[in-house]
PDB file of N, CA and C in Angstrom:
ATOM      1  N   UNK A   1     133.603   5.320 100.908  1.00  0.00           N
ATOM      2  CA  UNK A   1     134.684   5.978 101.609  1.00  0.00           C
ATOM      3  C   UNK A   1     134.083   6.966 102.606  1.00  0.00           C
ATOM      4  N   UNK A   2     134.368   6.850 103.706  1.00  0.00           N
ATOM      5  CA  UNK A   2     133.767   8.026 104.829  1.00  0.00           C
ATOM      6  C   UNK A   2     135.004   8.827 104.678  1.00  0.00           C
ATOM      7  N   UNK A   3     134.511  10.132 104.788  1.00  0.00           N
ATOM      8  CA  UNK A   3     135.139  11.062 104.823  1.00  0.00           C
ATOM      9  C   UNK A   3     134.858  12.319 106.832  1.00  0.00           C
ATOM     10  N   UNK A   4     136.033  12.287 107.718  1.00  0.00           N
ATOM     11  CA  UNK A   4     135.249  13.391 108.375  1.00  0.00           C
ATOM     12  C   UNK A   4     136.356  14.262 108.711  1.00  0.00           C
ATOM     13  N   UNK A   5     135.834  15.462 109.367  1.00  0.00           N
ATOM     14  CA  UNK A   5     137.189  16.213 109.480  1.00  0.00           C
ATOM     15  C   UNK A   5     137.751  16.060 110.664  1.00  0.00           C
ATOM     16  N   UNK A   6     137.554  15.382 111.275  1.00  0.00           N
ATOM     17  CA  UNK A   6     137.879  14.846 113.032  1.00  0.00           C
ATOM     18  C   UNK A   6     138.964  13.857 112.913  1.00  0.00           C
ATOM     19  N   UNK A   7     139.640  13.760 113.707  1.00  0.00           N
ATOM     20  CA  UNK A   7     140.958  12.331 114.161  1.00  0.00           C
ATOM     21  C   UNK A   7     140.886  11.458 114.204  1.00  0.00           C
ATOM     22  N   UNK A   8     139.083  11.232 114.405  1.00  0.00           N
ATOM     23  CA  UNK A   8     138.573   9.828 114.989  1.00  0.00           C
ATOM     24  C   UNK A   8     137.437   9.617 114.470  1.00  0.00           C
ATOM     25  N   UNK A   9     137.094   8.227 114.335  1.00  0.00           N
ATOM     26  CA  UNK A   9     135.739   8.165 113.516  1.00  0.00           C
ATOM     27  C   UNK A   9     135.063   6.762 114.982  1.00  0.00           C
ATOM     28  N   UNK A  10     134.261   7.194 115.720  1.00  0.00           N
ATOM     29  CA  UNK A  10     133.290   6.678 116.673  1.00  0.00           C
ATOM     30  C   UNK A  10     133.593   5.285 116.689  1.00  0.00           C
ATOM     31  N   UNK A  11     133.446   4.922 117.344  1.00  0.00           N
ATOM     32  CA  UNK A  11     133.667   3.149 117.434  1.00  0.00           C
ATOM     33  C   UNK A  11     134.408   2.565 116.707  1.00  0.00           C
ATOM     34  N   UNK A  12     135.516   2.823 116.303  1.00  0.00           N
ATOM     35  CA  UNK A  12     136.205   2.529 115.311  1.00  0.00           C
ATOM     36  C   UNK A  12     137.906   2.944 115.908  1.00  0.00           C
ATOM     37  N   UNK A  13     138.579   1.694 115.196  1.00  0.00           N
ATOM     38  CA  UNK A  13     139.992   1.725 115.765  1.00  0.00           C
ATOM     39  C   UNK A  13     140.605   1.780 114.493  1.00  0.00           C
ATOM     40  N   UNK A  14     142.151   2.512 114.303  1.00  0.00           N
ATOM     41  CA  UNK A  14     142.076   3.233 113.147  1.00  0.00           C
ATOM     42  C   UNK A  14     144.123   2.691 112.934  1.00  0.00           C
ATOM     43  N   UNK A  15     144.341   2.449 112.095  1.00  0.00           N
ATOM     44  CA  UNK A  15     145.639   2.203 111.520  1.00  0.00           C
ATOM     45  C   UNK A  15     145.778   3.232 110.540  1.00  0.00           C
ATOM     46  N   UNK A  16     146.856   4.078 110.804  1.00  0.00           N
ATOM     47  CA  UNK A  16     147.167   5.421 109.887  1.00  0.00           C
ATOM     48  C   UNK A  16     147.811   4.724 108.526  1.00  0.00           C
ATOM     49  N   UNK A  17     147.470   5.260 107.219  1.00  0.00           N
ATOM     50  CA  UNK A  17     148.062   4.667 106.322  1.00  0.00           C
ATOM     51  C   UNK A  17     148.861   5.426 105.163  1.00  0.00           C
ATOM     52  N   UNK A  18     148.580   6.765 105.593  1.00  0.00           N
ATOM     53  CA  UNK A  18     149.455   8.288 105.375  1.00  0.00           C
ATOM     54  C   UNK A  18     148.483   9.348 104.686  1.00  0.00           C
ATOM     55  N   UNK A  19     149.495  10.409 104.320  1.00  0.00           N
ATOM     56  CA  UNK A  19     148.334  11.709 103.629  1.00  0.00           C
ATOM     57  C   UNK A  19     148.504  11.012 102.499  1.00  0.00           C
ATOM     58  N   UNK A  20     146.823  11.660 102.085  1.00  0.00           N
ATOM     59  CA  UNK A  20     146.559  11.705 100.482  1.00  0.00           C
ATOM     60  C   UNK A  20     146.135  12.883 100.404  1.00  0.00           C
ATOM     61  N   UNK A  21     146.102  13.391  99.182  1.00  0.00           N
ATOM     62  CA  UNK A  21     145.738  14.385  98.538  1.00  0.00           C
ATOM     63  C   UNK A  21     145.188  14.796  97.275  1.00  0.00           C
ATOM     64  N   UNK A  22     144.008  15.690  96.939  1.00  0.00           N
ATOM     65  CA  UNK A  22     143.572  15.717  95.786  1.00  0.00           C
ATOM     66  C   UNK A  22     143.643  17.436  95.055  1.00  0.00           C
ATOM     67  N   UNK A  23     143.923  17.538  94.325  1.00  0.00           N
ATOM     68  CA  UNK A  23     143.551  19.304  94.042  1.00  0.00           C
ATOM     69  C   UNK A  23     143.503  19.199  92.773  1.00  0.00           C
ATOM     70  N   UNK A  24     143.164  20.736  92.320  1.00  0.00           N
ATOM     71  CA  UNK A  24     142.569  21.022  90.947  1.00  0.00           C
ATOM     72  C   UNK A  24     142.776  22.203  90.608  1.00  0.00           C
ATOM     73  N   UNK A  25     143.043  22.900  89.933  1.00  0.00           N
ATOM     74  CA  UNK A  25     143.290  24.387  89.560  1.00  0.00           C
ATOM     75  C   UNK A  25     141.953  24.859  88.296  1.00  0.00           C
ATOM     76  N   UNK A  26     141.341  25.686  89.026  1.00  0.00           N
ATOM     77  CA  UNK A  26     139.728  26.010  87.961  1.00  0.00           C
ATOM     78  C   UNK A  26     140.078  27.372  87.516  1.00  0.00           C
ATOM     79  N   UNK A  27     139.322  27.803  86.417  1.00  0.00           N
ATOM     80  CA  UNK A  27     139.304  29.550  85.999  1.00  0.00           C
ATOM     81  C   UNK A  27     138.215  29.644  84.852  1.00  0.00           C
ATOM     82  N   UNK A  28     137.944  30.687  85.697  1.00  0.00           N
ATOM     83  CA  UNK A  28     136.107  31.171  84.520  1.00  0.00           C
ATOM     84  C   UNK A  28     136.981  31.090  83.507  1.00  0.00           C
ATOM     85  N   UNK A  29     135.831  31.532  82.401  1.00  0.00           N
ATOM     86  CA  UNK A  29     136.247  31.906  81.084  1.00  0.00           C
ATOM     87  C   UNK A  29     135.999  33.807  80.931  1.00  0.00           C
ATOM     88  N   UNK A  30     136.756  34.337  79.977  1.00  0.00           N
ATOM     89  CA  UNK A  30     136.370  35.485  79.731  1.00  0.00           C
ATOM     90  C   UNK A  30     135.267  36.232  80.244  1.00  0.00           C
ATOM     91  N   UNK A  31     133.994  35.634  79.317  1.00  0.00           N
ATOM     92  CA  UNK A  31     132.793  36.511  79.199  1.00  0.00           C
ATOM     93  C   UNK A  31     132.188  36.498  80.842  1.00  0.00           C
ATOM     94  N   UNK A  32     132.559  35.237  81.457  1.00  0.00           N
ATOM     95  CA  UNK A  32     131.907  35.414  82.642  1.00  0.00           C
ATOM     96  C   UNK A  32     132.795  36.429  84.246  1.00  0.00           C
ATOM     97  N   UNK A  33     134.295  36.394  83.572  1.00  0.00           N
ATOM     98  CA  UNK A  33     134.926  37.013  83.985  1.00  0.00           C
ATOM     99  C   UNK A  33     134.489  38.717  84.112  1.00  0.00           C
ATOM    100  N   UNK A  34     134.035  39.015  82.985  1.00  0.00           N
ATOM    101  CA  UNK A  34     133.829  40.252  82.621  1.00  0.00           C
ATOM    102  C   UNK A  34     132.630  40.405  83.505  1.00  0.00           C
ATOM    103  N   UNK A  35     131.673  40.119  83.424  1.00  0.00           N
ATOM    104  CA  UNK A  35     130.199  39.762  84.105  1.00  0.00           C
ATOM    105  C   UNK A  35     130.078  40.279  85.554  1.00  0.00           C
ATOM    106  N   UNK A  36     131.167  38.954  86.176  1.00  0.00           N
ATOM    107  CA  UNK A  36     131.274  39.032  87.716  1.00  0.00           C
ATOM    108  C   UNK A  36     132.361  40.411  88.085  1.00  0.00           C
ATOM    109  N   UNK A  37     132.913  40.771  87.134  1.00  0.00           N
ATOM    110  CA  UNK A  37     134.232  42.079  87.344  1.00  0.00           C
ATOM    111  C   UNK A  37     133.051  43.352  87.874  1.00  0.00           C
ATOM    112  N   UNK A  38     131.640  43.040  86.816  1.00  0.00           N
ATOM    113  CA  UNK A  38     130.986  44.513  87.330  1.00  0.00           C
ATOM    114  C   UNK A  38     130.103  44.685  88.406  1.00  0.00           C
ATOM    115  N   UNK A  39     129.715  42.691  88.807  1.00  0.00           N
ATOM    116  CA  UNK A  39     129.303  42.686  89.537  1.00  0.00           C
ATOM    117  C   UNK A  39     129.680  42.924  90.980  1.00  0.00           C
ATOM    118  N   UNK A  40     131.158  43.202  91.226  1.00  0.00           N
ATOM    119  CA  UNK A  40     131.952  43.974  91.798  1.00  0.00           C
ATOM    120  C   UNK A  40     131.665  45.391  92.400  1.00  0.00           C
ATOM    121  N   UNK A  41     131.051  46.118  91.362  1.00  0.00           N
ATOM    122  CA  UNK A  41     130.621  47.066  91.649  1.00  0.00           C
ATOM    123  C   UNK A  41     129.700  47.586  92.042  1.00  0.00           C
ATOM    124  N   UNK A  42     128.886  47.019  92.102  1.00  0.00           N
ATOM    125  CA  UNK A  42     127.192  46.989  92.464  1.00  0.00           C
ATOM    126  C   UNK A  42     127.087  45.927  93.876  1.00  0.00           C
ATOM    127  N   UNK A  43     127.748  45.032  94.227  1.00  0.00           N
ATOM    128  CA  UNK A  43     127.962  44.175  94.982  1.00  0.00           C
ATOM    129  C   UNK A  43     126.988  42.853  95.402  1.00  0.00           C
ATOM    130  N   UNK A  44     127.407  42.327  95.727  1.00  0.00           N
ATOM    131  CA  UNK A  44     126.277  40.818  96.198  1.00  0.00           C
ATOM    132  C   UNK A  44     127.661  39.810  95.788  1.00  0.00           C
ATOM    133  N   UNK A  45     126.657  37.980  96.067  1.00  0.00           N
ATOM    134  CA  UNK A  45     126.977  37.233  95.699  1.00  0.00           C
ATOM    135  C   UNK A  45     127.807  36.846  94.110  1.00  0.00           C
ATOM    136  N   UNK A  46     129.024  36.543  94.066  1.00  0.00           N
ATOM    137  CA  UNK A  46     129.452  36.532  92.251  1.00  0.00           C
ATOM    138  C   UNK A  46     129.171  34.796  92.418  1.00  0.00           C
ATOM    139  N   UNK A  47     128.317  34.660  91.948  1.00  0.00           N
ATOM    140  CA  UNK A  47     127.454  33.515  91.625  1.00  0.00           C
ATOM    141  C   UNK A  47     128.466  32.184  91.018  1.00  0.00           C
ATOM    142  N   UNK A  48     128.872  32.638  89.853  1.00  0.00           N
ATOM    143  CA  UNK A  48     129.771  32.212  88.872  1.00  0.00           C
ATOM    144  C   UNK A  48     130.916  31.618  89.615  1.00  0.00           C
ATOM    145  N   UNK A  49     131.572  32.166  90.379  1.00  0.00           N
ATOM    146  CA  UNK A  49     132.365  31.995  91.261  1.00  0.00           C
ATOM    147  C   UNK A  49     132.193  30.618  92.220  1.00  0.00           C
ATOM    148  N   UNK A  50     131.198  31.147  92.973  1.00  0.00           N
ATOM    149  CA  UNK A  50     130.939  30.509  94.122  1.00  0.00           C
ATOM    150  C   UNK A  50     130.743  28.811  93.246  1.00  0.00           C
ATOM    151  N   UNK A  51     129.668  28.784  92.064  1.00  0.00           N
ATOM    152  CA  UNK A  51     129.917  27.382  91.656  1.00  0.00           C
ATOM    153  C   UNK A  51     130.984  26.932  91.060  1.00  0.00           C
ATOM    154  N   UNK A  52     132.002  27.501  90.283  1.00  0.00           N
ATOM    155  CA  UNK A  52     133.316  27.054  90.153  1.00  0.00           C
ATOM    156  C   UNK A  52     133.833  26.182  91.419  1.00  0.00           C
ATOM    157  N   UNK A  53     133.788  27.270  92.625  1.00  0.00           N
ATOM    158  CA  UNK A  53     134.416  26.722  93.753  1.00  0.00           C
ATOM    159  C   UNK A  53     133.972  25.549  94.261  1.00  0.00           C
ATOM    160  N   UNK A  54     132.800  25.120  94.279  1.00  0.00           N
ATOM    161  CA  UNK A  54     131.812  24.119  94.928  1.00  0.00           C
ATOM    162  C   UNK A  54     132.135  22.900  94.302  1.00  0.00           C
ATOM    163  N   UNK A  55     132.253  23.015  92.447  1.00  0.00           N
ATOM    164  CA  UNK A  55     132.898  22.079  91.627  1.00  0.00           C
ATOM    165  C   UNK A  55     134.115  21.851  91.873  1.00  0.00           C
ATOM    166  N   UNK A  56     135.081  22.765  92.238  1.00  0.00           N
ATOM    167  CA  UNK A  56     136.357  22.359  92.428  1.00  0.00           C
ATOM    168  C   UNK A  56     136.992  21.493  93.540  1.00  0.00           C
ATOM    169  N   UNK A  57     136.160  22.055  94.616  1.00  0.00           N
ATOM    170  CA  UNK A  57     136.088  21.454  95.577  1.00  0.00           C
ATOM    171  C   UNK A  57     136.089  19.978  95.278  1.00  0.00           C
ATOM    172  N   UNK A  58     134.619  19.766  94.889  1.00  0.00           N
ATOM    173  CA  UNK A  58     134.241  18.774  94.822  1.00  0.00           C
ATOM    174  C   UNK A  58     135.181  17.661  93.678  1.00  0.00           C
ATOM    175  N   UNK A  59     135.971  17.988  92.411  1.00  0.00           N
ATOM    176  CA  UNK A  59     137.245  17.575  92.122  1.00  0.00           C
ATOM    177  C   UNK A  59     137.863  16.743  93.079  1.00  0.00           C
ATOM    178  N   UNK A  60     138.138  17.976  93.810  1.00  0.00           N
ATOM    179  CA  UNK A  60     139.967  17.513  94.603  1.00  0.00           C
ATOM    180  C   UNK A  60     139.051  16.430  95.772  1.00  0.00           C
ATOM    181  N   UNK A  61     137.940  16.887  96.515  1.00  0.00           N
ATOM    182  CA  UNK A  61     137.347  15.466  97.230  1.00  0.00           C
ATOM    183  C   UNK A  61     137.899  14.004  96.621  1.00  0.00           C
ATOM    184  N   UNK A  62     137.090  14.208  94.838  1.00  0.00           N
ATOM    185  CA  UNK A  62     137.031  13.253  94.577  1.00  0.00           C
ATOM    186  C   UNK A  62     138.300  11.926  94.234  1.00  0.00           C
ATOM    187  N   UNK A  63     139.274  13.167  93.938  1.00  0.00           N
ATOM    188  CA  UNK A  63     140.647  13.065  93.627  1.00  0.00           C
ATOM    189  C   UNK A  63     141.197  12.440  94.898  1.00  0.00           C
ATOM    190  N   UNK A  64     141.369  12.696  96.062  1.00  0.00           N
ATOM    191  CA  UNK A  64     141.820  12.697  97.532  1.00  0.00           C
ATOM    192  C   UNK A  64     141.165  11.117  97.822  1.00  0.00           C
ATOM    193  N   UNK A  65     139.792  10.556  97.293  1.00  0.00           N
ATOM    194  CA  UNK A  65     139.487   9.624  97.985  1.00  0.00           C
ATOM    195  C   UNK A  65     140.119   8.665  97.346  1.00  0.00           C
ATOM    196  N   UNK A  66     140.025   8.876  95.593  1.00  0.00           N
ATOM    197  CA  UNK A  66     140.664   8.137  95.074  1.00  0.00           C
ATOM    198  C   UNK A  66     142.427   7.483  95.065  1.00  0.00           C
ATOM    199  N   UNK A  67     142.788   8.391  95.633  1.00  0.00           N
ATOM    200  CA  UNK A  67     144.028   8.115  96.301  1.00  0.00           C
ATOM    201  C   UNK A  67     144.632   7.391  97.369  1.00  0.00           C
ATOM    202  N   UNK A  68     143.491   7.355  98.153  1.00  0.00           N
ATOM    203  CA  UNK A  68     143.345   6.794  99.921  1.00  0.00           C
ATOM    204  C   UNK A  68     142.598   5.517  99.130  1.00  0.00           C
ATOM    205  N   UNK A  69     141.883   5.405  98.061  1.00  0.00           N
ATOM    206  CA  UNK A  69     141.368   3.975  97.878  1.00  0.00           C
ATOM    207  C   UNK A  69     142.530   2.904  97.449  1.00  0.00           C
ATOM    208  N   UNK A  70     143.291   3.791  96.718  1.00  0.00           N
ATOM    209  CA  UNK A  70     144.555   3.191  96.016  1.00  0.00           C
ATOM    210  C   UNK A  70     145.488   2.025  96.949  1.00  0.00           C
ATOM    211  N   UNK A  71     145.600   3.149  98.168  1.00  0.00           N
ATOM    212  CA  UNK A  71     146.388   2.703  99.505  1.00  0.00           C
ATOM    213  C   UNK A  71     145.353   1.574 100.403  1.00  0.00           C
ATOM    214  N   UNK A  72     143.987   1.301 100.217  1.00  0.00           N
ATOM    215  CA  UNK A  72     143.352   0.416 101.044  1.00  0.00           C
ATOM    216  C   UNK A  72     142.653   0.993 102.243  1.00  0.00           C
ATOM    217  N   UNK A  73     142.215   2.300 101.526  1.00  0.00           N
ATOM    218  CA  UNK A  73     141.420   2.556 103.147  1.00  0.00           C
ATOM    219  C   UNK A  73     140.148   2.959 103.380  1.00  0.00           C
ATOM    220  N   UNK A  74     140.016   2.860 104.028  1.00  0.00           N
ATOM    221  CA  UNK A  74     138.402   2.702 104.646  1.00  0.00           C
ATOM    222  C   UNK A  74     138.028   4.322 104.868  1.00  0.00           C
ATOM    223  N   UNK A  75     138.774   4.817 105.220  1.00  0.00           N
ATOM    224  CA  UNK A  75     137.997   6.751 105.437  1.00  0.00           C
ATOM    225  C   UNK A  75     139.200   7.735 105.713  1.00  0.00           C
ATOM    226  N   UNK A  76     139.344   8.244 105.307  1.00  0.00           N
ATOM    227  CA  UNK A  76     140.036   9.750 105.402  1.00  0.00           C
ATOM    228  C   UNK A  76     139.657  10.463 106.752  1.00  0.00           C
ATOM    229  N   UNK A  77     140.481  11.163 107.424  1.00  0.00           N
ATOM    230  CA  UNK A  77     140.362  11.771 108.905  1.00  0.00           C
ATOM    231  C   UNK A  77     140.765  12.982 108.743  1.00  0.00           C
ATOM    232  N   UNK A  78     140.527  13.662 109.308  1.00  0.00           N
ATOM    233  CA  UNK A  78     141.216  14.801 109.522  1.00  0.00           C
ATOM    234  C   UNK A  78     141.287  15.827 107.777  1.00  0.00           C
ATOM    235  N   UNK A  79     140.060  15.632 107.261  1.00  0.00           N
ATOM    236  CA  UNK A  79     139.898  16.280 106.260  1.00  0.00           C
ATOM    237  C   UNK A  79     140.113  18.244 106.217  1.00  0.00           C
ATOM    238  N   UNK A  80     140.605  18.115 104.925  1.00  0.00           N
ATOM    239  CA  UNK A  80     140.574  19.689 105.289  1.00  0.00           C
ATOM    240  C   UNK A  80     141.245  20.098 103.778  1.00  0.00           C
ATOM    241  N   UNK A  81     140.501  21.560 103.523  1.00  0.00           N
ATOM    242  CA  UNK A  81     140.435  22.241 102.022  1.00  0.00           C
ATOM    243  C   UNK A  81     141.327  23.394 102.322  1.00  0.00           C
ATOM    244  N   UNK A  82     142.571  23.891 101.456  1.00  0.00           N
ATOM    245  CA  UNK A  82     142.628  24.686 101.237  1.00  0.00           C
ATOM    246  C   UNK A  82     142.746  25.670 100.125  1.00  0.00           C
ATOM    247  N   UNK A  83     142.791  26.807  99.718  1.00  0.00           N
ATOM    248  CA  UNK A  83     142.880  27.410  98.363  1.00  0.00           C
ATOM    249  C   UNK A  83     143.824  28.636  98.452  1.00  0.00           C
ATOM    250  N   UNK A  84     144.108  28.406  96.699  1.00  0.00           N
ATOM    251  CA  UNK A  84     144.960  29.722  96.792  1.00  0.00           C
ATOM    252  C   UNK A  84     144.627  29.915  95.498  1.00  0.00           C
ATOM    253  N   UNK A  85     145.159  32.144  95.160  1.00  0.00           N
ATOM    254  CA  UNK A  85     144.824  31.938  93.920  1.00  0.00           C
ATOM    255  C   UNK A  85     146.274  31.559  92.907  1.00  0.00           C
ATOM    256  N   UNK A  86     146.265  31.018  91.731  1.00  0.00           N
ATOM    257  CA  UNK A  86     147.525  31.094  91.319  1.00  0.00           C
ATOM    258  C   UNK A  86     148.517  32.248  89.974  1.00  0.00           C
ATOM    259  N   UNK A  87     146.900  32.645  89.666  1.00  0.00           N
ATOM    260  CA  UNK A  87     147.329  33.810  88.851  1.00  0.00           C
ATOM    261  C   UNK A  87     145.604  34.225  88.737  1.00  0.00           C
ATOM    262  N   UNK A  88     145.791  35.699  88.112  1.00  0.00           N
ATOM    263  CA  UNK A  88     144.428  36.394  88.086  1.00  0.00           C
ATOM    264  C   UNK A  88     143.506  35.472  87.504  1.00  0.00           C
ATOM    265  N   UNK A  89     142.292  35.429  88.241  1.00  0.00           N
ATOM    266  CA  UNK A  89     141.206  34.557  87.636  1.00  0.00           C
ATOM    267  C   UNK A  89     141.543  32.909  87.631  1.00  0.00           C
ATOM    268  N   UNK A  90     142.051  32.672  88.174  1.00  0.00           N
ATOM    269  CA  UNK A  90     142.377  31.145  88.409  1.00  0.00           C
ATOM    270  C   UNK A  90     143.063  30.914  90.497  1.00  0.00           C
ATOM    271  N   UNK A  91     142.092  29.839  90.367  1.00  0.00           N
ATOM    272  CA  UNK A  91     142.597  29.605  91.685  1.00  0.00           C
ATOM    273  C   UNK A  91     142.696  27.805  91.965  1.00  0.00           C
ATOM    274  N   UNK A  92     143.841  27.509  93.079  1.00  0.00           N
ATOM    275  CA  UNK A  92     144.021  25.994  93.088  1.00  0.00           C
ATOM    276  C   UNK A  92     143.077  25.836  94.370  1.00  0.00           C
ATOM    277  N   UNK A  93     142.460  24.686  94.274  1.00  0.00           N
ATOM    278  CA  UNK A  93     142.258  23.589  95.519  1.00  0.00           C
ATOM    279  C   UNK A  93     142.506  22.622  95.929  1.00  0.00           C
ATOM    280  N   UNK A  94     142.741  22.478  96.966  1.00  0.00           N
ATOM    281  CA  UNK A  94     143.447  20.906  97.814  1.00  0.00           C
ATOM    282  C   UNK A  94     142.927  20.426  99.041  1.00  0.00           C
ATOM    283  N   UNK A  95     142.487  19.440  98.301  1.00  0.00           N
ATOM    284  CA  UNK A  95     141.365  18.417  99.579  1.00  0.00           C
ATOM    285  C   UNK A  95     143.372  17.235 100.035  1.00  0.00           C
ATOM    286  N   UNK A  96     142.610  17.570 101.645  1.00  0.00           N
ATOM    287  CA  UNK A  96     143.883  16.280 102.251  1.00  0.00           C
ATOM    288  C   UNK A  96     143.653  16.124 103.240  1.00  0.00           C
ATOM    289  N   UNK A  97     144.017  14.603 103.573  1.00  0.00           N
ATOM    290  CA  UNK A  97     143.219  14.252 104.822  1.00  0.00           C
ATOM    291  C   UNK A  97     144.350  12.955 105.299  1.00  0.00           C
ATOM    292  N   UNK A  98     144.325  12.225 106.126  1.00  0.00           N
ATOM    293  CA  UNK A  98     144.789  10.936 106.629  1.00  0.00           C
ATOM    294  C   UNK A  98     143.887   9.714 106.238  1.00  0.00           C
ATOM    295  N   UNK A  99     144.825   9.183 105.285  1.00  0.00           N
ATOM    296  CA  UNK A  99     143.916   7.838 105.118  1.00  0.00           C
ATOM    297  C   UNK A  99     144.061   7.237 106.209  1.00  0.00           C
ATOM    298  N   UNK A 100     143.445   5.961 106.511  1.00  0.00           N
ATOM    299  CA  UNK A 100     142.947   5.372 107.707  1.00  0.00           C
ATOM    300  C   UNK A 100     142.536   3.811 107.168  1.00  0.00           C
ATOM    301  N   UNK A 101     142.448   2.551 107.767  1.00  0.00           N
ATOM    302  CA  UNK A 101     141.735   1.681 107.503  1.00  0.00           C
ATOM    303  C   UNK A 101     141.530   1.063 109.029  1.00  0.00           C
ATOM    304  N   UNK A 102     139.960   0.344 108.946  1.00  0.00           N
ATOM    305  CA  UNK A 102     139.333  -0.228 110.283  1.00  0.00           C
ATOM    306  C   UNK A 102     140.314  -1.071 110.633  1.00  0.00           C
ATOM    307  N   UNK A 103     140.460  -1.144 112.129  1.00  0.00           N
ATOM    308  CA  UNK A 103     141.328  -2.568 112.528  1.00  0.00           C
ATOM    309  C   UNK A 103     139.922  -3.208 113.352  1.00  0.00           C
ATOM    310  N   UNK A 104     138.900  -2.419 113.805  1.00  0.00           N
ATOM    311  CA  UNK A 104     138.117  -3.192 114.501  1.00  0.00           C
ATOM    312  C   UNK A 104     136.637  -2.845 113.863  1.00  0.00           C
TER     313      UNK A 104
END
């Protein structure tokens, strides 16, 4: 599955085949909660965090392609992530893009 975040994928003629979408809702656990809360205070990178997010991400990708495979298509366009949080210490992500399949 190609994935890009552009309209158009290079030499390629494109039949729209609609949105798909993938998301995921992640949340530390406690102890690491506590951890990154003090690391707050002292400041830098909250580590913990940042790989939650990278995994989650990577979820809803996986989720999103699988969806656009369902429908028959060849690559997703117009990719794009967004997040929110949905309650303290938990936040959602949503990969969505335009499925697409080659006509040429």
């Amino acid at each position: 599955m190609i994935l890009v975040n552009t309209d158009y994928i290079a030499g390629k003629d494109l039949q729209t085949l609609g949105l798909v979408t993938g998301s995921t809702v992640q949340s530390r656990n406690i102890a690491r909660d506590f951890t990154q809360g003090l690391k707050t205070i002292i400041g830098g990178e909250l580590g913990a965090y940042n790989e939650m997010m990278k995994k989650a991400r990577a979820l809803a990708t996986e989720r999103m392609s699988k969806e656009a495979e369902t429908l028959g298509a060849d690559a997703v366009v117009n990719v794009r992530y967004v997040s929110s949080a949905i309650m303290q210490g938990a936040a959602e992500i949503v990969a969505y893009g335009t499925a697409v399949k080659f006509t040429s």
